[in-house]
Protein backbone atom coordinates (compact mmCIF):
# COMPACT_ATOMS: atom_id res chain seq x y z
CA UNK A 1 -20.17 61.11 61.78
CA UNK A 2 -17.32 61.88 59.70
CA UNK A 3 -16.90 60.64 56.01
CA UNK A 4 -14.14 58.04 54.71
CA UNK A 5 -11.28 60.04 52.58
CA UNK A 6 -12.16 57.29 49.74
CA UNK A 7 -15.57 58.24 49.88
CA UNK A 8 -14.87 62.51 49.79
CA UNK A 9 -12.84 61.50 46.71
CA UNK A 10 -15.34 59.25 44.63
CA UNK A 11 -17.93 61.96 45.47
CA UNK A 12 -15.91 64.44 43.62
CA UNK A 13 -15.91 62.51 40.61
CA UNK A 14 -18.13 63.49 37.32
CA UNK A 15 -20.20 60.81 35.71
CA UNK A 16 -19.87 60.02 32.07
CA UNK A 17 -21.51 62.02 29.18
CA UNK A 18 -25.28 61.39 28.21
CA UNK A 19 -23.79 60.26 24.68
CA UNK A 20 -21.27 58.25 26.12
CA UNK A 21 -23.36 56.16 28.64
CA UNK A 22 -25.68 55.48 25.64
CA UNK A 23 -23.29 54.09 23.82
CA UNK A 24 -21.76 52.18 27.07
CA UNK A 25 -26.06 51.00 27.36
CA UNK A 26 -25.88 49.86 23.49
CA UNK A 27 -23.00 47.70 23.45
CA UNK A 28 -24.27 46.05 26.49
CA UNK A 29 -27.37 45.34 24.63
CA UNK A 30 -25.54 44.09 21.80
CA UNK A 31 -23.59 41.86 23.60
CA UNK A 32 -26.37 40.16 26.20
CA UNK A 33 -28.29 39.98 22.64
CA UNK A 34 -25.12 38.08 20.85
CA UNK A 35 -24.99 35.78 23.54
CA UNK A 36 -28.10 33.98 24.01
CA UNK A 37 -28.00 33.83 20.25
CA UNK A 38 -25.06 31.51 20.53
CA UNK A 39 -26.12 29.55 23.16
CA UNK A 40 -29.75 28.82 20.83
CA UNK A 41 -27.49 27.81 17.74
CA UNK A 42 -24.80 25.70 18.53
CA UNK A 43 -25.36 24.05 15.39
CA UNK A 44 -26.02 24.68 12.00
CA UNK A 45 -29.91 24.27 10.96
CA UNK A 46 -30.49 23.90 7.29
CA UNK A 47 -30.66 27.06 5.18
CA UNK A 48 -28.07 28.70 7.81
CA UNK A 49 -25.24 30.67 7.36
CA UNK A 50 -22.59 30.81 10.08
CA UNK A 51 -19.70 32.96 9.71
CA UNK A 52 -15.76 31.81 8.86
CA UNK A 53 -13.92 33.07 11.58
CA UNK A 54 -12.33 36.58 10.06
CA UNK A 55 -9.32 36.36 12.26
CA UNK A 56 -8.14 32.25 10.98
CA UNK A 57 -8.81 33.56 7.43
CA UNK A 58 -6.88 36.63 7.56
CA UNK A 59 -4.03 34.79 9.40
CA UNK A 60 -3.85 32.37 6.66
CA UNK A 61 -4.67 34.55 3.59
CA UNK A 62 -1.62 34.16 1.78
CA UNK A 63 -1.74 30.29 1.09
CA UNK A 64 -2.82 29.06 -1.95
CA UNK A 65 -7.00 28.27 -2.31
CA UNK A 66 -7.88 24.34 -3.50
CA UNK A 67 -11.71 24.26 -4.62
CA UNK A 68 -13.00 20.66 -4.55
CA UNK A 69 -17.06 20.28 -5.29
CA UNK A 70 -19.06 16.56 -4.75
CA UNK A 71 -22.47 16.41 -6.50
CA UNK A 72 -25.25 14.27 -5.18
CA UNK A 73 -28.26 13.78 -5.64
CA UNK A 74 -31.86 12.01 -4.10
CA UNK A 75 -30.90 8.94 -5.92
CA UNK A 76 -27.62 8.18 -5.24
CA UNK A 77 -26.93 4.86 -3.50
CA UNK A 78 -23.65 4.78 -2.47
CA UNK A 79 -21.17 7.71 -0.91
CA UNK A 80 -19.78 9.60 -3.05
CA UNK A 81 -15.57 9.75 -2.57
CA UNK A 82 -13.05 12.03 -4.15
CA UNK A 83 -9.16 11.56 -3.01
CA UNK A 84 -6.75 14.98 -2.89
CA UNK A 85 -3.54 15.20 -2.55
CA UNK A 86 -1.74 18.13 -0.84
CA UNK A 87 2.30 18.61 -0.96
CA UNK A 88 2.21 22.24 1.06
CA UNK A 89 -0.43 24.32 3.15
CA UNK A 90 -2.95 25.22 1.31
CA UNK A 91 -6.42 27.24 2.18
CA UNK A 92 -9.44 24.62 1.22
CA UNK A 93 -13.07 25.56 -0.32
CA UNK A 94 -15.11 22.42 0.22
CA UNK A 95 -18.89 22.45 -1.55
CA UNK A 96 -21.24 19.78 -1.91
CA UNK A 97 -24.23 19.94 -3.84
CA UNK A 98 -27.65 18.22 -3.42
CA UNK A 99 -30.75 18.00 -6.06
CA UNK A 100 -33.66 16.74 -4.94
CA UNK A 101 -37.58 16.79 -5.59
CA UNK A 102 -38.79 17.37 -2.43
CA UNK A 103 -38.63 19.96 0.26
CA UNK A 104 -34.91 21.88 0.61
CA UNK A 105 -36.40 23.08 3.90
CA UNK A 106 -36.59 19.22 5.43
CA UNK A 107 -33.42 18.69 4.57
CA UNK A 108 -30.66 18.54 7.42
CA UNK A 109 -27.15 19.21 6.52
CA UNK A 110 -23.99 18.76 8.36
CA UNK A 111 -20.19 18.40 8.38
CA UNK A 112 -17.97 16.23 10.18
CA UNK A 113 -13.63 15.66 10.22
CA UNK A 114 -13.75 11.90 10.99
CA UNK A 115 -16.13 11.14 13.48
CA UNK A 116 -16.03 15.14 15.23
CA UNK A 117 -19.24 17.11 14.01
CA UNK A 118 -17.58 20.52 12.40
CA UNK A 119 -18.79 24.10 12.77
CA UNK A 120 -18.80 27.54 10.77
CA UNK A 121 -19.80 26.02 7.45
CA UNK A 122 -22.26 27.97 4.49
CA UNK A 123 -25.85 26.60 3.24
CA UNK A 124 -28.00 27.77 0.76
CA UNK A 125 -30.49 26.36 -1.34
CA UNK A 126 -31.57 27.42 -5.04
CA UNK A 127 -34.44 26.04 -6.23
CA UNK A 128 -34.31 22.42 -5.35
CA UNK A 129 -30.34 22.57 -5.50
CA UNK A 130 -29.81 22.66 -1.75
CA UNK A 131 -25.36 23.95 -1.50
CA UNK A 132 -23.00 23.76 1.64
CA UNK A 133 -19.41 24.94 1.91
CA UNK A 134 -17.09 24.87 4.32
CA UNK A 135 -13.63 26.87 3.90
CA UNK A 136 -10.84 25.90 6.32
CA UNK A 137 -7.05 26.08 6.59
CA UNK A 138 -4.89 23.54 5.85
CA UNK A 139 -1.68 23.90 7.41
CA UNK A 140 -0.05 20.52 9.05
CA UNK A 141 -0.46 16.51 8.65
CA UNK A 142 -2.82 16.33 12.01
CA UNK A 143 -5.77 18.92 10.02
CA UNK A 144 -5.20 15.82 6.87
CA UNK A 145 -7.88 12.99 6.48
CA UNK A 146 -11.56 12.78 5.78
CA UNK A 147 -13.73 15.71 5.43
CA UNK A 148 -17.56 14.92 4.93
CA UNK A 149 -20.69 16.76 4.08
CA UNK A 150 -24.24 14.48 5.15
CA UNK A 151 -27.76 15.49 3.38
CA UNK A 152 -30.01 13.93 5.85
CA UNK A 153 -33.48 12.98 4.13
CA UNK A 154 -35.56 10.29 4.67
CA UNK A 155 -32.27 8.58 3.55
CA UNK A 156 -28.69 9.83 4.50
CA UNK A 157 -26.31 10.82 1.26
CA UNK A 158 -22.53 11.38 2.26
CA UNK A 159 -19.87 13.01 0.19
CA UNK A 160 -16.43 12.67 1.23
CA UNK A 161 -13.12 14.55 0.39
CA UNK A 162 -9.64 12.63 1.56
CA UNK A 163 -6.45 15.04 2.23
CA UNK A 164 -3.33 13.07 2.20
CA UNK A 165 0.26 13.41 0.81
CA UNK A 166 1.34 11.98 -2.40
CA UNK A 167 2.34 8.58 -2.41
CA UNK A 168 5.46 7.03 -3.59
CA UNK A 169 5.95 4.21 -6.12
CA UNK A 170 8.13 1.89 -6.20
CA UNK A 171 8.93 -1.59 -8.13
CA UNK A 172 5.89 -3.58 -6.97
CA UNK A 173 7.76 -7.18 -7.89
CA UNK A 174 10.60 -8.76 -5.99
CA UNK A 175 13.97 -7.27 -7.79
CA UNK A 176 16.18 -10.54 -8.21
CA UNK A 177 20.16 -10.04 -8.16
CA UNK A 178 23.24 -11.99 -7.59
CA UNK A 179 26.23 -11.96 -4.97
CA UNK A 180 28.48 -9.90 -5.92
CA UNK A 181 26.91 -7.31 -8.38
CA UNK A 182 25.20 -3.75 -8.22
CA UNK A 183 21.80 -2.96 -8.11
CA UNK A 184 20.02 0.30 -8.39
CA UNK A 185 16.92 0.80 -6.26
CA UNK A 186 14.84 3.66 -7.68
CA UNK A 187 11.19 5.63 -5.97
CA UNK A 188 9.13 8.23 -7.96
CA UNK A 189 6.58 10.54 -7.04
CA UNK A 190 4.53 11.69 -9.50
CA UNK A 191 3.37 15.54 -10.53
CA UNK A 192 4.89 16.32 -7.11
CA UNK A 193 8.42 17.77 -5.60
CA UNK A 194 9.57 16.17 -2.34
CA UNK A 195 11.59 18.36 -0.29
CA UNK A 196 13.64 15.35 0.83
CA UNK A 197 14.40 11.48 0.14
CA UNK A 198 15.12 9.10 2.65
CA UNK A 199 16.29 5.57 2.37
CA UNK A 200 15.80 2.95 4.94
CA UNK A 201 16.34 -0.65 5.48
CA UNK A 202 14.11 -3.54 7.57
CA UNK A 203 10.38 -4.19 7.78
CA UNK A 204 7.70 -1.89 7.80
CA UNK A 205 7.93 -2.30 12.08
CA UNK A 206 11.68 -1.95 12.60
CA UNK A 207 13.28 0.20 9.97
CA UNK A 208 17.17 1.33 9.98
CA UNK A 209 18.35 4.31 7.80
CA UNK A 210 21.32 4.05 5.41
CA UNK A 211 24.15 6.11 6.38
CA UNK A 212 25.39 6.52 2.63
CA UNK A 213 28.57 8.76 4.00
CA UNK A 214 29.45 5.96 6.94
CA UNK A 215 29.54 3.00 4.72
CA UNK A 216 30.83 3.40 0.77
CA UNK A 217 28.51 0.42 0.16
CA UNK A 218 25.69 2.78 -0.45
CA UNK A 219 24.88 5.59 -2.99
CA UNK A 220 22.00 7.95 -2.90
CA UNK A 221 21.26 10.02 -6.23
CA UNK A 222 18.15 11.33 -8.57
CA UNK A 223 18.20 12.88 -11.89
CA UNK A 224 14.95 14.46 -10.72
CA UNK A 225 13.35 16.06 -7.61
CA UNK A 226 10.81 13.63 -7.98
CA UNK A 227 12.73 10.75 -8.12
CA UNK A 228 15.87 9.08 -5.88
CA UNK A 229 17.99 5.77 -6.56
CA UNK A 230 19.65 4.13 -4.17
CA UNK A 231 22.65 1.80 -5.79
CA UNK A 232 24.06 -1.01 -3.33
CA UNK A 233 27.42 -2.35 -4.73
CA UNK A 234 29.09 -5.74 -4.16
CA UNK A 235 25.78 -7.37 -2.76
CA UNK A 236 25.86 -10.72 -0.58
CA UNK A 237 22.85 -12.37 0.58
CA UNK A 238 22.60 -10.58 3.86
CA UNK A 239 21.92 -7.05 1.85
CA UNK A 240 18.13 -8.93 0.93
CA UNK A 241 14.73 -8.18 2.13
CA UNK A 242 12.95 -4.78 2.30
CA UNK A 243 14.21 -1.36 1.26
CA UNK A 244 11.89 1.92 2.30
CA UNK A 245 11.88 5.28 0.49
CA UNK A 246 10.61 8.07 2.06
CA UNK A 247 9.53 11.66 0.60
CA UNK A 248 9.39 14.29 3.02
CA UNK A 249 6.48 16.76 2.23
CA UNK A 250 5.84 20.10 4.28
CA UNK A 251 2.36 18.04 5.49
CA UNK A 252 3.74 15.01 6.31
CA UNK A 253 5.55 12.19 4.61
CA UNK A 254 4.44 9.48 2.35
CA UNK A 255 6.59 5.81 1.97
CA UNK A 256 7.31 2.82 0.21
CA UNK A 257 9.26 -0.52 0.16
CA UNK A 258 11.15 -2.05 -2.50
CA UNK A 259 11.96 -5.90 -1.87
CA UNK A 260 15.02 -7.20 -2.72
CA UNK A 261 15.86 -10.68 -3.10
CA UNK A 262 20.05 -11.74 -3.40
CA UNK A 263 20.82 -15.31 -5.22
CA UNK A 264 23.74 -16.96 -5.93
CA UNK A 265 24.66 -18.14 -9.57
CA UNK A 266 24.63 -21.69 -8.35
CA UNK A 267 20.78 -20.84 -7.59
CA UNK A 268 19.63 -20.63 -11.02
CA UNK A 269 21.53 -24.19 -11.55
CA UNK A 270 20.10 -26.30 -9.54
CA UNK A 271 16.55 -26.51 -12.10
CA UNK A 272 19.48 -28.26 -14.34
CA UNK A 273 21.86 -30.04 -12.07
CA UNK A 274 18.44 -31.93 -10.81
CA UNK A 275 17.31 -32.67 -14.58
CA UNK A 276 21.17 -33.88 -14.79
CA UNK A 277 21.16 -36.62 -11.96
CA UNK A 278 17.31 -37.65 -12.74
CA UNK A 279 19.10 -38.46 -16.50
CA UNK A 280 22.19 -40.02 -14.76
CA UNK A 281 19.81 -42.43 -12.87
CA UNK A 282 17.14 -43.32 -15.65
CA UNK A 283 20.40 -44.24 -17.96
CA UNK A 284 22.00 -46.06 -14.88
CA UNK A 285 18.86 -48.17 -14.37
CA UNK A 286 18.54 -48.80 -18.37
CA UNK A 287 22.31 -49.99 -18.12
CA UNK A 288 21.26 -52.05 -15.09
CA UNK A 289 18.01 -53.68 -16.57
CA UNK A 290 20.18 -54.68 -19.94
CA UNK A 291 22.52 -56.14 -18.04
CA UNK A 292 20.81 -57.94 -16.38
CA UNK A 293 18.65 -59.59 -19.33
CA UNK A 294 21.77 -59.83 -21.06
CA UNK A 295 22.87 -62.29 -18.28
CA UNK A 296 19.97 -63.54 -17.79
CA UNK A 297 19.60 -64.65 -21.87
CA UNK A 298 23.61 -65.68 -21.60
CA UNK A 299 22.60 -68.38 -18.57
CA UNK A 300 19.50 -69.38 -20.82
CA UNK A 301 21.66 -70.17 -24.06
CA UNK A 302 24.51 -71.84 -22.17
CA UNK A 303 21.59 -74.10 -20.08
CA UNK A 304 20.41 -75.20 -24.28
CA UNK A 305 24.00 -75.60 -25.21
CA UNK A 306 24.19 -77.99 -22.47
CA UNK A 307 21.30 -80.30 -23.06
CA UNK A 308 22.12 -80.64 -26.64
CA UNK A 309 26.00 -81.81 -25.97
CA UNK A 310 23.90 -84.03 -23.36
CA UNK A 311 22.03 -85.28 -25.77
CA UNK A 312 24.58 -85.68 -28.78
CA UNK A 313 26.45 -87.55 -25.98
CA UNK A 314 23.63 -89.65 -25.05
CA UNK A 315 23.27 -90.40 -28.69
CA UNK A 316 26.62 -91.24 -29.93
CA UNK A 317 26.83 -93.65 -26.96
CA UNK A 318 23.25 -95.41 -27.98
CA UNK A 319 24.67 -95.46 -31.31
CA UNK A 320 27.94 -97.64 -30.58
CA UNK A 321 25.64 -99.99 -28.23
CA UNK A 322 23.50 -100.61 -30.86
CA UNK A 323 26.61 -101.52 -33.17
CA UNK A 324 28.25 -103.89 -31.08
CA UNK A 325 25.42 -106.79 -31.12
CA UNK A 326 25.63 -106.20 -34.97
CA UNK A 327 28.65 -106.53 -35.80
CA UNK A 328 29.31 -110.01 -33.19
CA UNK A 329 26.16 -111.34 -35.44
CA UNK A 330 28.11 -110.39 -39.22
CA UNK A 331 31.24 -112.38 -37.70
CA UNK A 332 29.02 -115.31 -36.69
CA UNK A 333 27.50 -115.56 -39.95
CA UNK A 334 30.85 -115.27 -42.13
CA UNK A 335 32.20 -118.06 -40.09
């Protein structure tokens, strides 16, 4: 039979060194080894310690490291919350600490983003101060939000850390103008450096942005990085209702609203002008009421005035009666 050229070849190749195919044996130990230990510990047990990935740390070594710490302990009650605020990317150091009387080794200790169970986190226990840390990059607005670290006991304890960007404030009452003047709007952020301000007009749903070089109506300025102003000039009563600001951070932006509210100057008159006609009308019916007892007294007097010429009448005419008969009877009697 005769032999395949591919197989004349492969027979005239030389097999690897001793020391070579040891080494070649040893990383394939290594490896089988590594991998059923990762598919036994796909999550942390207490009083383990899983590695940071050296690669994500080294990528993002040159950001700045935030340390945050939360302390608990067997008796607390209630979670235990702490709010940060980021501008920029930053490289975060997260540790929670536990005391408690009891057994460290019972205790089981986890992380979670939200409601997603996290990996690659630190434990250690000293004495009955059981510690956990997890490091992690943070380098855009999706990696912001909660961050929590669970002791699990007979009773779960929760500490939570909350990434977000600064907020903005603004003037939290109504800011009442009139038609036709100016108004300065004004937003600060502070112990923090926007990279940009934004102004926009509408509800929180619908929102339009001012086009400050389009329409001169508009001006956008700010002594400060930390601060803008928007001036509207000649106002009407269509410029009312909401104003946004919004600072643009390298994580994300943060926003608020400043209401305005546009009145004219015959606004702030009306209180009076309706004191001024309910005065008009109580004198008017005061007038009316006199009047009318005045008349009413006149038409009373002239009704006496009457009777008693009546009656002077009636008299006087009683009075010659009663002289007639009298005077017949003096004639008769001088006769």
């Amino acid at each position: 039979m005769r032999a395949l050229p591919g197989l004349r070849g492969l027979r005239g190749l030389r097999g690897p060194p001793p020391a070579l195919r040891l080494q070649l044996l040893l990383l394939c130990l290594l490896a089988g080894e590594r991998r059923s230990w990762a598919d036994g510990n796909t999550t942390a047990s207490p009083l383990t310690s899983l590695p940071i990935p050296e690669v994500m740390m080294t990528k993002y070594s040159n950001l700045s490291l935030k340390s945050h710490n939360i302390s608990l302990t067997e008796h607390s009650s209630v979670p235990v919350e702490k709010n940060i605020t980021l501008e920029r990317p930053s490289a975060i150091e997260l540790t929670c600490q536990f005391t408690t009387s009891g057994d460290v080794n019972s205790i089981n200790v986890t992380w979670k983003k939200g409601d997603e169970q996290l990996k690659n986190y630190h434990v250690n226990a000293t004495g009955g101060i059981l510690y956990t840390q997890y490091k992690f990059p943070i380098i855009n607005s999706e990696q912001l939000g909660s961050y929590s670290c669970f002791f699990e006991e007979e009773k779960e304890r929760r500490g939570t850390f909350n990434f977000g960007v600064p907020e903005v404030q603004g003037k939290k009452k109504p800011l009442i103008t009139y038609v036709g003047d100016s108004v300065v709007l004004v937003c600060k952020c502070q112990h923090c450096a926007p990279l940009n301000w934004t102004w926009y007009s509408g509800n929180r749903s619908v929102q339009v942005p001012l086009d400050v070089h389009m329409n001169d109506k508009y001006v956008i300025n700010g002594t400060n990085a930390n601060e803008t102003r928007l001036k509207i000039m000649q106002l009407s009563e269509d410029d009312k209702g909401s104003y946004w600001c919004h600072a643009m951070f390298q994580l994300g932006e943060s926003q608020e609203s400043v209401e305005l509210v546009v009145i004219s100057y015959l606004v702030p008159l009306k209180p009076f002008l309706g004191i001024v006609v309910e005065v008009i009308l109580l004198v008017a019916i005061i007038l009316f009421c006199e009047m009318h007892t005045q008349k009413k007294k006149m038409h009373t007097d002239d009704g006496k005035e009457f009777e008693q010429v009546e009656q002077l009448k009636s008299d006087d005419s009683n009075g010659i009666e009663n002289n007639a008969p009298r005077h017949r009877k003096n004639e008769a009697m001088s006769q």
